[in-house]
Protein backbone atom coordinates (compact mmCIF):
# COMPACT_ATOMS: atom_id res chain seq x y z
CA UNK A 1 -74.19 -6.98 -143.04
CA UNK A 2 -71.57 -5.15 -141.50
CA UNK A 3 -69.41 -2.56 -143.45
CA UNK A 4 -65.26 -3.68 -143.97
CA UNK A 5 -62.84 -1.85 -141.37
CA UNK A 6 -60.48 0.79 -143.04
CA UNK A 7 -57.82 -1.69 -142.28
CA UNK A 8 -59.04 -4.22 -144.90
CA UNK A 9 -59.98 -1.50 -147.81
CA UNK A 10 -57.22 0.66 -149.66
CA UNK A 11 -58.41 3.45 -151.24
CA UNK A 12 -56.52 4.41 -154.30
CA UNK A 13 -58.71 8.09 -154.07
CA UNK A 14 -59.50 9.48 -150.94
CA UNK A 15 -62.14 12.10 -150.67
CA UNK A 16 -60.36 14.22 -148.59
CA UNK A 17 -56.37 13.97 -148.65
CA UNK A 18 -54.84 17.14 -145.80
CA UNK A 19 -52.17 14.89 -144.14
CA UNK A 20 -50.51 17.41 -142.73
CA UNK A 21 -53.46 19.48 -141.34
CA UNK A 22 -54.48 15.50 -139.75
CA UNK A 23 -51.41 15.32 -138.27
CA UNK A 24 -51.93 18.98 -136.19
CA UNK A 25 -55.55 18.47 -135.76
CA UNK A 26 -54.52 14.63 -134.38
CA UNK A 27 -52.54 16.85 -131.33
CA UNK A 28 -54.54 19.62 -130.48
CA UNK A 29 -57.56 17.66 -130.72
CA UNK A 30 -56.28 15.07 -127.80
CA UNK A 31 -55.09 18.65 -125.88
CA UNK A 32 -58.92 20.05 -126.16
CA UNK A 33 -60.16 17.01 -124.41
CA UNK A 34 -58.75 18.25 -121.01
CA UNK A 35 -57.99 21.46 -121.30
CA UNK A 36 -60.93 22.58 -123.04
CA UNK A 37 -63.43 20.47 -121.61
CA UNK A 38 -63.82 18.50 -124.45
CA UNK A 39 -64.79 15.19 -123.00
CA UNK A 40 -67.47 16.78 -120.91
CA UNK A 41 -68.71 18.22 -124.68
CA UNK A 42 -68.79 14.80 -125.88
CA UNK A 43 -70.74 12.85 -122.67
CA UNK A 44 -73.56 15.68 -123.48
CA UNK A 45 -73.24 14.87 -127.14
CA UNK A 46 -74.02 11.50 -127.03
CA UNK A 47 -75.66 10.92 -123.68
CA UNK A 48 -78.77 8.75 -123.85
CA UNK A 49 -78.17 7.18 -127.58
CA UNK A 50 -79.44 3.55 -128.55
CA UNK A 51 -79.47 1.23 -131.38
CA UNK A 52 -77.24 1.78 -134.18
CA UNK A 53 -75.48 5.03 -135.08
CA UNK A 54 -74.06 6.59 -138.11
CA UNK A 55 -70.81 8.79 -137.07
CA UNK A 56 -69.93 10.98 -140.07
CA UNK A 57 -66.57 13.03 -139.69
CA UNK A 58 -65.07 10.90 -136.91
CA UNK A 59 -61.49 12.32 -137.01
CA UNK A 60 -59.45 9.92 -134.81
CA UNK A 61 -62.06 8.75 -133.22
CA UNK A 62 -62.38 10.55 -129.92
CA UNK A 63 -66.07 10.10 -129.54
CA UNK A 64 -65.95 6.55 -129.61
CA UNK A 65 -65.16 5.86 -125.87
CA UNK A 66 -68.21 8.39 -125.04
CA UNK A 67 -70.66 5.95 -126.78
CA UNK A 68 -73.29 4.86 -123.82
CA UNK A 69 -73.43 0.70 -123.87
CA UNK A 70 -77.13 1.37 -125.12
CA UNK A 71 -75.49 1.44 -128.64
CA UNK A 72 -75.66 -1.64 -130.77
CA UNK A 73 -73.19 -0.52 -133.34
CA UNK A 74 -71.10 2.44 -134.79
CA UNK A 75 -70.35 2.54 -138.09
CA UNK A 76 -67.73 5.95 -138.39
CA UNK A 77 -67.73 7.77 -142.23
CA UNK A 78 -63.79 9.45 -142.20
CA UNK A 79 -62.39 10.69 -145.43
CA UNK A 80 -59.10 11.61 -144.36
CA UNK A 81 -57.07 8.53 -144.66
CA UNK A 82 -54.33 9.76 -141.36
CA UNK A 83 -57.16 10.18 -139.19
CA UNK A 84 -58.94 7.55 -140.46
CA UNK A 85 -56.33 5.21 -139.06
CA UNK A 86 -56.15 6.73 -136.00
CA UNK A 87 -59.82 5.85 -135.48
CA UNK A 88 -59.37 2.72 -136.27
CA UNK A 89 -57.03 2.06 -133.47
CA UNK A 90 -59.60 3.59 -131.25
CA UNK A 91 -62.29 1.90 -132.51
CA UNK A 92 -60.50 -1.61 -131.35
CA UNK A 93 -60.09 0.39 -127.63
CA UNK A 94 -63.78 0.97 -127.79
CA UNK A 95 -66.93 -0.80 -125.77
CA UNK A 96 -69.32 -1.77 -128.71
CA UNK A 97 -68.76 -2.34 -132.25
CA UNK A 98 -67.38 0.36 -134.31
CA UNK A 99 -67.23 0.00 -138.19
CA UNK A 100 -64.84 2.91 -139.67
CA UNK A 101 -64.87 3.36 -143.27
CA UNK A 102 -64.05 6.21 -145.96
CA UNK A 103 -65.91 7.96 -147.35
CA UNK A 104 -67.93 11.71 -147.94
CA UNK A 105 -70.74 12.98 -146.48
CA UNK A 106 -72.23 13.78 -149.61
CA UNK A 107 -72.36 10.54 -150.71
CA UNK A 108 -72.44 7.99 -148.00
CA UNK A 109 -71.97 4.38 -148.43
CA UNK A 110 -74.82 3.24 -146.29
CA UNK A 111 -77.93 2.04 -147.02
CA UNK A 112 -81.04 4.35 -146.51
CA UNK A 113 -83.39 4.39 -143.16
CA UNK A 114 -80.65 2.52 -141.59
CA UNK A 115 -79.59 4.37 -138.41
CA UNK A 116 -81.43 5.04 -135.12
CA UNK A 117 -79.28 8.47 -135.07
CA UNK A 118 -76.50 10.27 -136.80
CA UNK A 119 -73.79 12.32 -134.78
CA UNK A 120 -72.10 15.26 -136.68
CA UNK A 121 -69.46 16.49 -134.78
CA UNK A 122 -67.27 19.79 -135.64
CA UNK A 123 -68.23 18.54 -139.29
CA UNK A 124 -70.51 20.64 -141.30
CA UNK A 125 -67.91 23.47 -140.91
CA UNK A 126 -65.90 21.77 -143.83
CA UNK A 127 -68.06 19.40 -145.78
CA UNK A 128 -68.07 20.54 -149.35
CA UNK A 129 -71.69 20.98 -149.90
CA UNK A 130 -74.38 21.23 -146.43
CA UNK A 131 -77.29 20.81 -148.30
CA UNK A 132 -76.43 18.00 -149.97
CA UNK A 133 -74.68 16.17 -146.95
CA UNK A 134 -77.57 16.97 -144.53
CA UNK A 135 -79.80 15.38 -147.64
CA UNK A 136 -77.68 12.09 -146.83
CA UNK A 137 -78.21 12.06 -143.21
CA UNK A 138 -82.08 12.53 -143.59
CA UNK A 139 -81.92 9.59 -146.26
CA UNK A 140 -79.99 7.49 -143.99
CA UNK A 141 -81.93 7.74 -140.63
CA UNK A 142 -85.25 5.64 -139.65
CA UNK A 143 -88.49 7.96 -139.48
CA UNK A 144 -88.26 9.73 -136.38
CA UNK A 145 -84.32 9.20 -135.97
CA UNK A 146 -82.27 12.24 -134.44
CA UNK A 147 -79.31 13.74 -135.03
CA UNK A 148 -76.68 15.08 -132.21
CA UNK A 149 -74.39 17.78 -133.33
CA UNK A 150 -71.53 19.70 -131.57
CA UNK A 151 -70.60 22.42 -134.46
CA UNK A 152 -68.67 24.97 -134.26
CA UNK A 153 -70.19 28.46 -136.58
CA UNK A 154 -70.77 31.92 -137.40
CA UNK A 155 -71.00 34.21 -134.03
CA UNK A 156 -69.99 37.04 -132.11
CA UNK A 157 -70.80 40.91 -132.94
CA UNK A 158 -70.16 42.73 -136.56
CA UNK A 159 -66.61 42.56 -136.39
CA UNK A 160 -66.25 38.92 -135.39
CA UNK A 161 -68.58 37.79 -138.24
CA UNK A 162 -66.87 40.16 -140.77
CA UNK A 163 -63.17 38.67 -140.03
CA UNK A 164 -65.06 35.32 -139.92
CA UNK A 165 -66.36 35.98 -143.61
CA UNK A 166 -63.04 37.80 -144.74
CA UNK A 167 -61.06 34.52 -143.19
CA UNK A 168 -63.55 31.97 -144.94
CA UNK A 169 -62.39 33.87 -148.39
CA UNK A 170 -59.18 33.75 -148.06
CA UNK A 171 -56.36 31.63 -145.95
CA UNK A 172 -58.52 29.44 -143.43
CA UNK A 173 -59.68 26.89 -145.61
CA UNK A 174 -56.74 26.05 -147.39
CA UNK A 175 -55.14 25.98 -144.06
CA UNK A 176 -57.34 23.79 -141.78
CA UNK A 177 -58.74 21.45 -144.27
CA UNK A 178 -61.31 22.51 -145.95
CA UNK A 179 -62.85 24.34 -142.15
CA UNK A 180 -65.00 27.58 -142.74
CA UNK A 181 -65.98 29.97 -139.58
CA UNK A 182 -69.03 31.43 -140.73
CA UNK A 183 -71.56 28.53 -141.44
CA UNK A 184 -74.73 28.41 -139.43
CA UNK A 185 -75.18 24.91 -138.32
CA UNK A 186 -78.74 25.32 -136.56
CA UNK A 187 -80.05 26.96 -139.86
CA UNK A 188 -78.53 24.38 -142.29
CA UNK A 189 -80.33 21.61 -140.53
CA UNK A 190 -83.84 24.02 -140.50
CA UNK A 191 -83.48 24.94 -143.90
CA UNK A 192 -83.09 20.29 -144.58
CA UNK A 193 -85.93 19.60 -142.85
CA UNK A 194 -84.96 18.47 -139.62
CA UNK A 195 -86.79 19.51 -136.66
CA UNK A 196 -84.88 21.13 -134.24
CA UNK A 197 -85.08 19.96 -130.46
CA UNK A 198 -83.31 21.74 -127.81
CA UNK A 199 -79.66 23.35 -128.54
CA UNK A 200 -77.48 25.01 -126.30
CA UNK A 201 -75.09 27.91 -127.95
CA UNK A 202 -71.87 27.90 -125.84
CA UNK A 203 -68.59 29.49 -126.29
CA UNK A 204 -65.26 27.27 -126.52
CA UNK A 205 -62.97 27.83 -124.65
CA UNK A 206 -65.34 28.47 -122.33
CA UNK A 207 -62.31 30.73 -120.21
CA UNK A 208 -59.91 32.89 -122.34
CA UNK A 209 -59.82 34.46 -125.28
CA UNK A 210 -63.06 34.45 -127.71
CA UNK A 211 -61.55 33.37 -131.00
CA UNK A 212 -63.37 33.25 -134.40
CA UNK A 213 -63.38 29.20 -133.60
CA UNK A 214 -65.10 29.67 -130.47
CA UNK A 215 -68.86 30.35 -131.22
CA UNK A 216 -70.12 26.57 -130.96
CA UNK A 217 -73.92 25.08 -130.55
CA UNK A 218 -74.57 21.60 -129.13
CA UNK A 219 -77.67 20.00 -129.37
CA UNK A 220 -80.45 17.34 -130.91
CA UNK A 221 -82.40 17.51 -133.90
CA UNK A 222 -85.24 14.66 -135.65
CA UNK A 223 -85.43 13.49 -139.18
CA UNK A 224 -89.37 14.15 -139.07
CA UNK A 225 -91.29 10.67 -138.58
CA UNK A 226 -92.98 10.96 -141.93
């Protein structure tokens, strides 16, 4: 049974309420995708999926006209109620089915063993609690389903990590909803039990200036077939 839209539910309590942080991650997000390469980050990111996918974090839904017609479905987890919108109107623009709903990663309102594969993209970086989100997405994917994840982390020499840390303490968060700079993505989803495939570390922007946002990994991991 398929999930409501976001257009037919009003939530009286979002999880995650940064409207004006939305609004500036809404532009520069929509700037990244050319000038930044981001749409060639997102082709890799979801290149070869099937079946039915669990989207957790979809912003305003820029992924959604990457999805490869192999996928049956898309059901998109957004908390923020701006973006959440905005993904709605992309999710009528897109190719296959795409379900967006609220909700937080920590508690997702799916059933379990539901999903062929989960994408987390630039996500983990501000979910409240890793552990207990990455418990969701192994509770929610099939035996042997994978996860693809574009995540953005902790990188660089002594000094970048240091400001990283120092920035995580003090005005980033509060700042850029809830973001922090010096997560590990690749160890998070060790230390849940995934296993990792192969992951690619890459800088972003790619040309320019290496910024404490800039140390990214994209790859695939497995919920174990168990």
């Amino acid at each position: 049974m398929p999930l409501r839209s976001a257009g037919a539910q009003k939530s009286a309590r979002d999880p995650v309420h940064h409207p004006l942080f939305a609004r500036y991650y809404a532009r520069i997000s929509v700037a990244a995708e050319t000038r930044l390469g981001m749409a060639g980050v997102r082709d890799r990111l979801l290149a070869g999926l099937s079946g039915r996918v669990l989207e957790i974090g979809a912003g305003n839904g820029l992924n959604f006209g990457h999805y490869p017609r192999a996928v049956s479905e898309v059901v998109a987890i957004e908390p923020e109620r701006s973006l959440r919108q905005l993904a709605v109107d992309a999710a009528l623009r897109a190719q296959m089915p795409v379900d967006v709903v609220p909700g937080a990663a920590e508690a997702l309102p799916v059933k379990s063993e539901a999903f062929d594969a989960v994408v987390l993209s630039l996500v983990l970086c501000s979910v409240r609690d890793v552990p207990r989100a990455l418990g969701e997405v192994r509770r929610v994917l099939r035996p042997g389903g994978q996860v693809r994840f574009f995540e953005h982390g902790r990188g660089g020499g002594r000094a970048m990590t240091f400001a990283q840390r120092a920035l995580d303490r003090t005005v980033w968060p509060p700042l850029n909803g809830g973001c922090h700079l010096s997560r590990d993505p690749v160890a998070a989803l060790r230390d849940a039990g995934f296993e990792l495939g192969p992951y690619r570390r890459m800088l972003m922007p790619e040309k320019g200036p290496t910024l404490p946002t800039s140390f990214c990994v994209l790859g695939t991991a497995w919920r174990p077939d168990e």
